[in-house]
PDB file of N, CA and C in Angstrom:
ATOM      1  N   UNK A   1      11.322  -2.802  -5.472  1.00  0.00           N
ATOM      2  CA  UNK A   1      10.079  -2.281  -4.955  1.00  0.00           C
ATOM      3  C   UNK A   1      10.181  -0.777  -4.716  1.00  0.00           C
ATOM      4  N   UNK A   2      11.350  -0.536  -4.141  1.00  0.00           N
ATOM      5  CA  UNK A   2      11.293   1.339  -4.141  1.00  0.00           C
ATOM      6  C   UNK A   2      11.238   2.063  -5.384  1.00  0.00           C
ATOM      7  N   UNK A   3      12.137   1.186  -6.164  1.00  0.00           N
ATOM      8  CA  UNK A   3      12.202   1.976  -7.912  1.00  0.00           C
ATOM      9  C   UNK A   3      10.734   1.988  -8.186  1.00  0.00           C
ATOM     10  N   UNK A   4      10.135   1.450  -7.616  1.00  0.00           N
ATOM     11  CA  UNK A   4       8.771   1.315  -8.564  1.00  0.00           C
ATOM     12  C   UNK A   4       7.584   2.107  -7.775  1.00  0.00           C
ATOM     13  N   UNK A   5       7.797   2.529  -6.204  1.00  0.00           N
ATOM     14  CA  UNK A   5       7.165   3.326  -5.775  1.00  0.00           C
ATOM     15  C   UNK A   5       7.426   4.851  -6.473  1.00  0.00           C
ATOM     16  N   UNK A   6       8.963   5.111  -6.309  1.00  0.00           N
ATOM     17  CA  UNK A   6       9.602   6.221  -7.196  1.00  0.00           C
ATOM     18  C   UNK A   6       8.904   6.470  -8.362  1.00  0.00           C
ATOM     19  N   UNK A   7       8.785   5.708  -9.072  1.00  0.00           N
ATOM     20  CA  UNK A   7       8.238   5.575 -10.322  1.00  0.00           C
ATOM     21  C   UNK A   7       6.884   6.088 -10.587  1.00  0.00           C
ATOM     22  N   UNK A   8       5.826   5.469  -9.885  1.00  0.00           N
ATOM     23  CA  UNK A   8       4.717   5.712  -9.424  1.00  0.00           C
ATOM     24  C   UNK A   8       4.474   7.157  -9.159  1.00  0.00           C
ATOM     25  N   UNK A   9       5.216   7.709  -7.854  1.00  0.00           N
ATOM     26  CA  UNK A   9       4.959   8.895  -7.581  1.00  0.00           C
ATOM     27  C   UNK A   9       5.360  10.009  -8.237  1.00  0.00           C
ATOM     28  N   UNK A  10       6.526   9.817  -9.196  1.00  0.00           N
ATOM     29  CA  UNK A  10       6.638  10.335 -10.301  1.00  0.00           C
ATOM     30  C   UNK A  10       6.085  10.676 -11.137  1.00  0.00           C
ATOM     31  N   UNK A  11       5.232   9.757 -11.751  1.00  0.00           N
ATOM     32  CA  UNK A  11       4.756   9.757 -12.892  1.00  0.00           C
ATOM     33  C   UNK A  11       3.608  10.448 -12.561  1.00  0.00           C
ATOM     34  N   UNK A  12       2.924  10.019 -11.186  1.00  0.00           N
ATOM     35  CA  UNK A  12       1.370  10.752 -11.450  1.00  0.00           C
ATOM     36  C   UNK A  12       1.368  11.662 -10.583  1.00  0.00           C
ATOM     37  N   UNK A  13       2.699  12.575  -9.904  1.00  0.00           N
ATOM     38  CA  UNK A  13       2.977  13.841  -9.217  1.00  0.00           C
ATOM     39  C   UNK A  13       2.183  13.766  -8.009  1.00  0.00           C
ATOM     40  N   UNK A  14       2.438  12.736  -6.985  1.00  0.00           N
ATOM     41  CA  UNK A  14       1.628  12.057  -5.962  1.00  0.00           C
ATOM     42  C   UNK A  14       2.800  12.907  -5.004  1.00  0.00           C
ATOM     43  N   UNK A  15       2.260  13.597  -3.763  1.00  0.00           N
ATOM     44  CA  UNK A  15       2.781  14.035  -3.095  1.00  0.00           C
ATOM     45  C   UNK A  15       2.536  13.315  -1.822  1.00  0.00           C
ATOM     46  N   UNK A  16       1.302  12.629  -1.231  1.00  0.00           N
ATOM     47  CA  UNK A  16       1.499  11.614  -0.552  1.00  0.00           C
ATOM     48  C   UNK A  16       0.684  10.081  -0.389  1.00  0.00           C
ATOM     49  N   UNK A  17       0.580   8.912  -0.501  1.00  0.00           N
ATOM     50  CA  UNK A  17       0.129   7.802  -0.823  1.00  0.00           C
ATOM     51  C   UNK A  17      -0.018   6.543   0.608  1.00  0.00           C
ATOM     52  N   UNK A  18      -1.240   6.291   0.492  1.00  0.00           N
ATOM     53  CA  UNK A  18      -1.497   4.913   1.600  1.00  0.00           C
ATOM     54  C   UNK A  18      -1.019   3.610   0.483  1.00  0.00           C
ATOM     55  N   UNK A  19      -0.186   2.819   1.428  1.00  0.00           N
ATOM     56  CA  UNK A  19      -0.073   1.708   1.001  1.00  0.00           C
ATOM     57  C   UNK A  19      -1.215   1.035   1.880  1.00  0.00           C
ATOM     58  N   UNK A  20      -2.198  -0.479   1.058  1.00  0.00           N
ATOM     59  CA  UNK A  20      -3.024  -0.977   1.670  1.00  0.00           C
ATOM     60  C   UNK A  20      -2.181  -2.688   1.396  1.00  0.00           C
ATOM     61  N   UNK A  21      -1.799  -3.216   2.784  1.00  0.00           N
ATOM     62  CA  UNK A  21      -1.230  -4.945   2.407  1.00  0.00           C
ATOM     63  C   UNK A  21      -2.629  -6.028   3.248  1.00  0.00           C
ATOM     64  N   UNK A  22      -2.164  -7.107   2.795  1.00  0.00           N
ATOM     65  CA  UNK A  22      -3.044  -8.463   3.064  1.00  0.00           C
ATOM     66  C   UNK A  22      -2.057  -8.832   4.508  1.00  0.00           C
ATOM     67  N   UNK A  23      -2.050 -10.001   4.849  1.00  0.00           N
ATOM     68  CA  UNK A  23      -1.209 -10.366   6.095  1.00  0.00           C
ATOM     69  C   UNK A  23       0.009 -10.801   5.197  1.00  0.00           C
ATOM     70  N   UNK A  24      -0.053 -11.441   5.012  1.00  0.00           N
ATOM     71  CA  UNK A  24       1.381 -12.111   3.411  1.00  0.00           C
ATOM     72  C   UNK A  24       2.094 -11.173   2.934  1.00  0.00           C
ATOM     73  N   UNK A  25       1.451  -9.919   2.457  1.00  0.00           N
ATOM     74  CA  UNK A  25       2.325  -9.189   2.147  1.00  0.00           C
ATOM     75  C   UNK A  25       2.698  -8.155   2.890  1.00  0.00           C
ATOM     76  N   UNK A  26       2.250  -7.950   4.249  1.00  0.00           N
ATOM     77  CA  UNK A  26       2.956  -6.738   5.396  1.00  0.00           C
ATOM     78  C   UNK A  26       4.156  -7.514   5.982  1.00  0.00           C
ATOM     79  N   UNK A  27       4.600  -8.930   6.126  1.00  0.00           N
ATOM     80  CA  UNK A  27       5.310  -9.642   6.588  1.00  0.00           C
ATOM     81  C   UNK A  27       6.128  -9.610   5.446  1.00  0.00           C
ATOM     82  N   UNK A  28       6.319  -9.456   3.843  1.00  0.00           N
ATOM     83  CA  UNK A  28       7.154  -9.172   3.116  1.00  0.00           C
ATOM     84  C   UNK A  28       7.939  -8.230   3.302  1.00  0.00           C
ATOM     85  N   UNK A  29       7.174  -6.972   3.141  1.00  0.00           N
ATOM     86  CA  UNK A  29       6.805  -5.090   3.111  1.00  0.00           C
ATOM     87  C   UNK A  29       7.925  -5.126   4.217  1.00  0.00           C
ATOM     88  N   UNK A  30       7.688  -5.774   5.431  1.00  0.00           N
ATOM     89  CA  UNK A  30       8.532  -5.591   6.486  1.00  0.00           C
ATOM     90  C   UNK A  30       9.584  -6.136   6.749  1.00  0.00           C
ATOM     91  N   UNK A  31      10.089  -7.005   5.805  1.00  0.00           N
ATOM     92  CA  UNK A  31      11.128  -7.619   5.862  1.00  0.00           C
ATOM     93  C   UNK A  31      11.949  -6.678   4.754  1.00  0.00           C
ATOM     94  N   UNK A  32      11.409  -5.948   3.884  1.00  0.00           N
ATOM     95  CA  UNK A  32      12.273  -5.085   3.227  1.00  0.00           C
ATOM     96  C   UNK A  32      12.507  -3.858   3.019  1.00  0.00           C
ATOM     97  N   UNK A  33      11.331  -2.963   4.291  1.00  0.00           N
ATOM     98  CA  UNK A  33      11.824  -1.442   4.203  1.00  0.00           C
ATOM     99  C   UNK A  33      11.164  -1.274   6.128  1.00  0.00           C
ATOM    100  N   UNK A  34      11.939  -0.291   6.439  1.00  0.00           N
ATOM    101  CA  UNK A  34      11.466   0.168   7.526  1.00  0.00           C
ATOM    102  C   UNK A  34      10.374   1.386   7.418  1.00  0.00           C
ATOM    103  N   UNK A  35       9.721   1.805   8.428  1.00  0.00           N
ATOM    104  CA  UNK A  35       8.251   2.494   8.162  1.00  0.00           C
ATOM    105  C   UNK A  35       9.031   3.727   7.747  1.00  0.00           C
ATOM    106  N   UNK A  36      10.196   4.133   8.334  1.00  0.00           N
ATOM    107  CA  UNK A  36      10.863   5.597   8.199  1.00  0.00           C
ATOM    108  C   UNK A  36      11.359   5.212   6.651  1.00  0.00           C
ATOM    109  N   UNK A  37      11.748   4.207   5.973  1.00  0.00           N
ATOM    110  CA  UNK A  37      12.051   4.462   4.428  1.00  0.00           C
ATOM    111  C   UNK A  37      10.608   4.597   3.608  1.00  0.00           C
ATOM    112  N   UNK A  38       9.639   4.051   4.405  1.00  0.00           N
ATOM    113  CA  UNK A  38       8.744   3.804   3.355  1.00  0.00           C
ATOM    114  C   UNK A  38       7.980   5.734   3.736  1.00  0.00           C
ATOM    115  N   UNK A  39       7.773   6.487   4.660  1.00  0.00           N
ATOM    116  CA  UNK A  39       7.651   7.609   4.883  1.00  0.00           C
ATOM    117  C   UNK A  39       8.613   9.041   3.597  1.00  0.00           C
ATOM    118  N   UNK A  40      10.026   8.223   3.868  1.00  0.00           N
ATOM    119  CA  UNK A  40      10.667   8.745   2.865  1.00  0.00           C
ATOM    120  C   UNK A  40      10.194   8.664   1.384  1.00  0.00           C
ATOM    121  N   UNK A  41       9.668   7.867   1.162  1.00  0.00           N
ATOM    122  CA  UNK A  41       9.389   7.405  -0.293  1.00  0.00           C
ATOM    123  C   UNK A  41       7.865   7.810  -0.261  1.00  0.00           C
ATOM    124  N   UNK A  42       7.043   8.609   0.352  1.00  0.00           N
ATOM    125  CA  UNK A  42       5.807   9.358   0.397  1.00  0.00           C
ATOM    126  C   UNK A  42       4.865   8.357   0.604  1.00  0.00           C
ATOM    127  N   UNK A  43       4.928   7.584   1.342  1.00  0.00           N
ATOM    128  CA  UNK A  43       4.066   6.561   1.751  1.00  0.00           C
ATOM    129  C   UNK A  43       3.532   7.236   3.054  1.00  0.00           C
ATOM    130  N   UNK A  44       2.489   7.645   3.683  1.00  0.00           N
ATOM    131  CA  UNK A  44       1.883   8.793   4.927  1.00  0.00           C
ATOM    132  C   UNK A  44       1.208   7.285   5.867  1.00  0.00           C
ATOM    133  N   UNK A  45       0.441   6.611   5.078  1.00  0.00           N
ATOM    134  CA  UNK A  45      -0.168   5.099   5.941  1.00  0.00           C
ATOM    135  C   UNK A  45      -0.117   3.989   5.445  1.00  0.00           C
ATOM    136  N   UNK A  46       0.117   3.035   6.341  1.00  0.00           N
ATOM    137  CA  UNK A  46       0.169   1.488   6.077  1.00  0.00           C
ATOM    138  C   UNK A  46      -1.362   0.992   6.349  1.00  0.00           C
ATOM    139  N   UNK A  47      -2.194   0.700   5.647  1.00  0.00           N
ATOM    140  CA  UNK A  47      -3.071  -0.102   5.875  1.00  0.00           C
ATOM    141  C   UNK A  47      -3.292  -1.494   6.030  1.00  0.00           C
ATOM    142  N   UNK A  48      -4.090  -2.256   6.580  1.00  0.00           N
ATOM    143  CA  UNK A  48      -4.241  -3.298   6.171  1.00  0.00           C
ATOM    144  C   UNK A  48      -5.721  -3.944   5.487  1.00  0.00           C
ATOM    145  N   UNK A  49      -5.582  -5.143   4.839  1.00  0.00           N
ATOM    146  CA  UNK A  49      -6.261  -4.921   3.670  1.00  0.00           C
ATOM    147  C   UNK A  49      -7.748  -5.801   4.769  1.00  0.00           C
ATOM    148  N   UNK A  50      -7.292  -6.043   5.706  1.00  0.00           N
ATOM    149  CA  UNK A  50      -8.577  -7.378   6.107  1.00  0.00           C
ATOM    150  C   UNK A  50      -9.430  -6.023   7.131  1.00  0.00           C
ATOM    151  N   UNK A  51      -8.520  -4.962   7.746  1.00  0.00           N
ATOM    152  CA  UNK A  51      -9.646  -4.255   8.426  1.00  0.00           C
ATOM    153  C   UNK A  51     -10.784  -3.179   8.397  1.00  0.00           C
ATOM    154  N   UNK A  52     -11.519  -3.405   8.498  1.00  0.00           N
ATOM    155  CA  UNK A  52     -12.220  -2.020   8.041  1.00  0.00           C
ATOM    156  C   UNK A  52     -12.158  -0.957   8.520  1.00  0.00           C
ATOM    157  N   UNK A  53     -11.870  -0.221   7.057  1.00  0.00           N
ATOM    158  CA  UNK A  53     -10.880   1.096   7.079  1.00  0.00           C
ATOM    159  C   UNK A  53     -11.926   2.129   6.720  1.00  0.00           C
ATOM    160  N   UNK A  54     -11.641   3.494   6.955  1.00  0.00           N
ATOM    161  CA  UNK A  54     -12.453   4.704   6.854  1.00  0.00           C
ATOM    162  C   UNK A  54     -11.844   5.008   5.278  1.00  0.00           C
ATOM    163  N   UNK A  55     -12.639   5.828   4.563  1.00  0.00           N
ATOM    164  CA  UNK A  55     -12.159   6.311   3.534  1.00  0.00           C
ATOM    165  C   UNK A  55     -11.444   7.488   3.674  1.00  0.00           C
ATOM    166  N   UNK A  56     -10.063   7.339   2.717  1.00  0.00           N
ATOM    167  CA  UNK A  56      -8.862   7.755   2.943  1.00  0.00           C
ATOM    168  C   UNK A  56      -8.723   9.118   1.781  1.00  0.00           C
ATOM    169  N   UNK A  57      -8.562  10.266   1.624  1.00  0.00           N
ATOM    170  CA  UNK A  57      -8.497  11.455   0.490  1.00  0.00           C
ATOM    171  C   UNK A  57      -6.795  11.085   0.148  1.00  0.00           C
ATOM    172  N   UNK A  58      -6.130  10.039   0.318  1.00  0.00           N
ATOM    173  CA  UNK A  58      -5.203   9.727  -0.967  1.00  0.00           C
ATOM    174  C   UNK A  58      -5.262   8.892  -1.524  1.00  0.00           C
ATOM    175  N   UNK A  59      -4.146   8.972  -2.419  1.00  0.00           N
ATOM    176  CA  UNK A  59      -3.936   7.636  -3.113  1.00  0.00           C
ATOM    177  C   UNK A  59      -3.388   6.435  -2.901  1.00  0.00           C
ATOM    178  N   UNK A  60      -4.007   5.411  -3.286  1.00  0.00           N
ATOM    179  CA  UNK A  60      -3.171   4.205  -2.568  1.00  0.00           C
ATOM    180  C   UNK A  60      -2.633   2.987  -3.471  1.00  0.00           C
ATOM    181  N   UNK A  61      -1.565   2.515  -2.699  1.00  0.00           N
ATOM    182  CA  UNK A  61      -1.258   1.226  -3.847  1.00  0.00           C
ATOM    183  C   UNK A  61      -1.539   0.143  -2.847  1.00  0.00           C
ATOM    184  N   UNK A  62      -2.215  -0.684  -3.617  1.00  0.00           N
ATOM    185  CA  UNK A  62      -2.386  -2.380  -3.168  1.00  0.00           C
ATOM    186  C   UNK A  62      -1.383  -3.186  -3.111  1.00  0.00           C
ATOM    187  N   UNK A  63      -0.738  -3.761  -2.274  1.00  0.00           N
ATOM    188  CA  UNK A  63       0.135  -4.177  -2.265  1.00  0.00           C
ATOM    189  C   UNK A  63      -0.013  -6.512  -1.595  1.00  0.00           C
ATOM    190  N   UNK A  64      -0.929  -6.715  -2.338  1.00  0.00           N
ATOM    191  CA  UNK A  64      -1.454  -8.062  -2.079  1.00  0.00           C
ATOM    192  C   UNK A  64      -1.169  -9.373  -2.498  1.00  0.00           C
ATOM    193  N   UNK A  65      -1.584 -10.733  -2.205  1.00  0.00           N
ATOM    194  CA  UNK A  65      -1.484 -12.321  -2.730  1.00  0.00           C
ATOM    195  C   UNK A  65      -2.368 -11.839  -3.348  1.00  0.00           C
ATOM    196  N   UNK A  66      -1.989 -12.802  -4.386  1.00  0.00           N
ATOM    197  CA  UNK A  66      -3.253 -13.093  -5.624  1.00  0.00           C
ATOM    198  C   UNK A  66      -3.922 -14.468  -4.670  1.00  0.00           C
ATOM    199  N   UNK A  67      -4.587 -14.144  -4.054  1.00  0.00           N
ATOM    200  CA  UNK A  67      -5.584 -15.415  -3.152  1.00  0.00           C
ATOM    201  C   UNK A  67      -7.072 -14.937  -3.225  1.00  0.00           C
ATOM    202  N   UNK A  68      -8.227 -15.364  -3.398  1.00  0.00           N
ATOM    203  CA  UNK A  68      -9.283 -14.964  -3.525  1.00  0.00           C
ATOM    204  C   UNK A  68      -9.995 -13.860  -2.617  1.00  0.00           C
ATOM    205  N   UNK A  69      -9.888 -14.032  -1.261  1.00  0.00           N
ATOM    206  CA  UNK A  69      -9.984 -13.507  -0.070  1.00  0.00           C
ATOM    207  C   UNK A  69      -9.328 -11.912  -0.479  1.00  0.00           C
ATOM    208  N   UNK A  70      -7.831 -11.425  -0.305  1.00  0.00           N
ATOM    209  CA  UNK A  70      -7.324 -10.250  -1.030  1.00  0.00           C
ATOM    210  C   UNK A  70      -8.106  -9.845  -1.810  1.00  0.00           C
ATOM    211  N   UNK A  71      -8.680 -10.705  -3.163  1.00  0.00           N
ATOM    212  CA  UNK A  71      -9.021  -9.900  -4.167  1.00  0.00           C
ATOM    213  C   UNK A  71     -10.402  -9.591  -3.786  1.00  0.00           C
ATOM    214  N   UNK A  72     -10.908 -10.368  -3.068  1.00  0.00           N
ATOM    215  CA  UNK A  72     -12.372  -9.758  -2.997  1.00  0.00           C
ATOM    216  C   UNK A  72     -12.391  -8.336  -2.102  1.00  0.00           C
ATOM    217  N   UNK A  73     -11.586  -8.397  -0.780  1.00  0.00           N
ATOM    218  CA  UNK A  73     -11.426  -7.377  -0.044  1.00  0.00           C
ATOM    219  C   UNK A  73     -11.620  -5.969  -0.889  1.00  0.00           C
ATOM    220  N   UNK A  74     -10.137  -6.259  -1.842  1.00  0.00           N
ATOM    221  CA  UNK A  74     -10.123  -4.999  -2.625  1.00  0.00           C
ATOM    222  C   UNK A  74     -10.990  -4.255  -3.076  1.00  0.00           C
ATOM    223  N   UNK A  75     -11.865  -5.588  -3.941  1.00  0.00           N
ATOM    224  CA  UNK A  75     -12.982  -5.212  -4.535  1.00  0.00           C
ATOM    225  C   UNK A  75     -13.849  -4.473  -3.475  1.00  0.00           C
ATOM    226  N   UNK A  76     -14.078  -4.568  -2.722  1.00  0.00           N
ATOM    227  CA  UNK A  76     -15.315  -4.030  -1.875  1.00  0.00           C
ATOM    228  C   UNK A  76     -14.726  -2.656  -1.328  1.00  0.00           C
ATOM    229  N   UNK A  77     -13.822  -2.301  -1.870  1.00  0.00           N
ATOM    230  CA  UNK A  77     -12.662  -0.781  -1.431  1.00  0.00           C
ATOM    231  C   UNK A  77     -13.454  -0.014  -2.254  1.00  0.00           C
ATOM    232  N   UNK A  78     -13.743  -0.402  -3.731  1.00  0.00           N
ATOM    233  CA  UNK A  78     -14.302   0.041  -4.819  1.00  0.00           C
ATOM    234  C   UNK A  78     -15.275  -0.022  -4.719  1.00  0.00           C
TER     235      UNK A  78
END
């Protein structure tokens, strides 16, 4: 999962990025990086995907279950 944030911010010269999770996947997220690694790796906010959130001037990665509920959320981000 870090190689692939790396990757990410690499590729599209992202200097800083919101991660947005579901409940399923912040209980993953948190079982495998602490907020200070994920800061390191240019992550600035943790969102979550069920609350309603203000619109954000970065970029963000979704980080979700494929469960209907998630995907609709997303959708309504857009």
């Amino acid at each position: 999962m870090v190689a692939e944030f790396t990757r990410i911010k690499e590729k599209h010269q992202l200097n800083s990025i919101v991660i947005v999770l579901d409940i399923s996947s912040a209980k993953f997220i948190s079982k495998l990086m602490t907020m200070t690694e994920l800061v390191d790796y240019g992550i600035v906010f943790v969102e979550r995907l069920e609350v309603v959130r203000k619109k954000l001037e970065h970029h963000a990665i979704y980080f979700i279950t494929p469960c209907e509920l998630s995907i609709d959320l997303m959708l309504k981000d857009f």
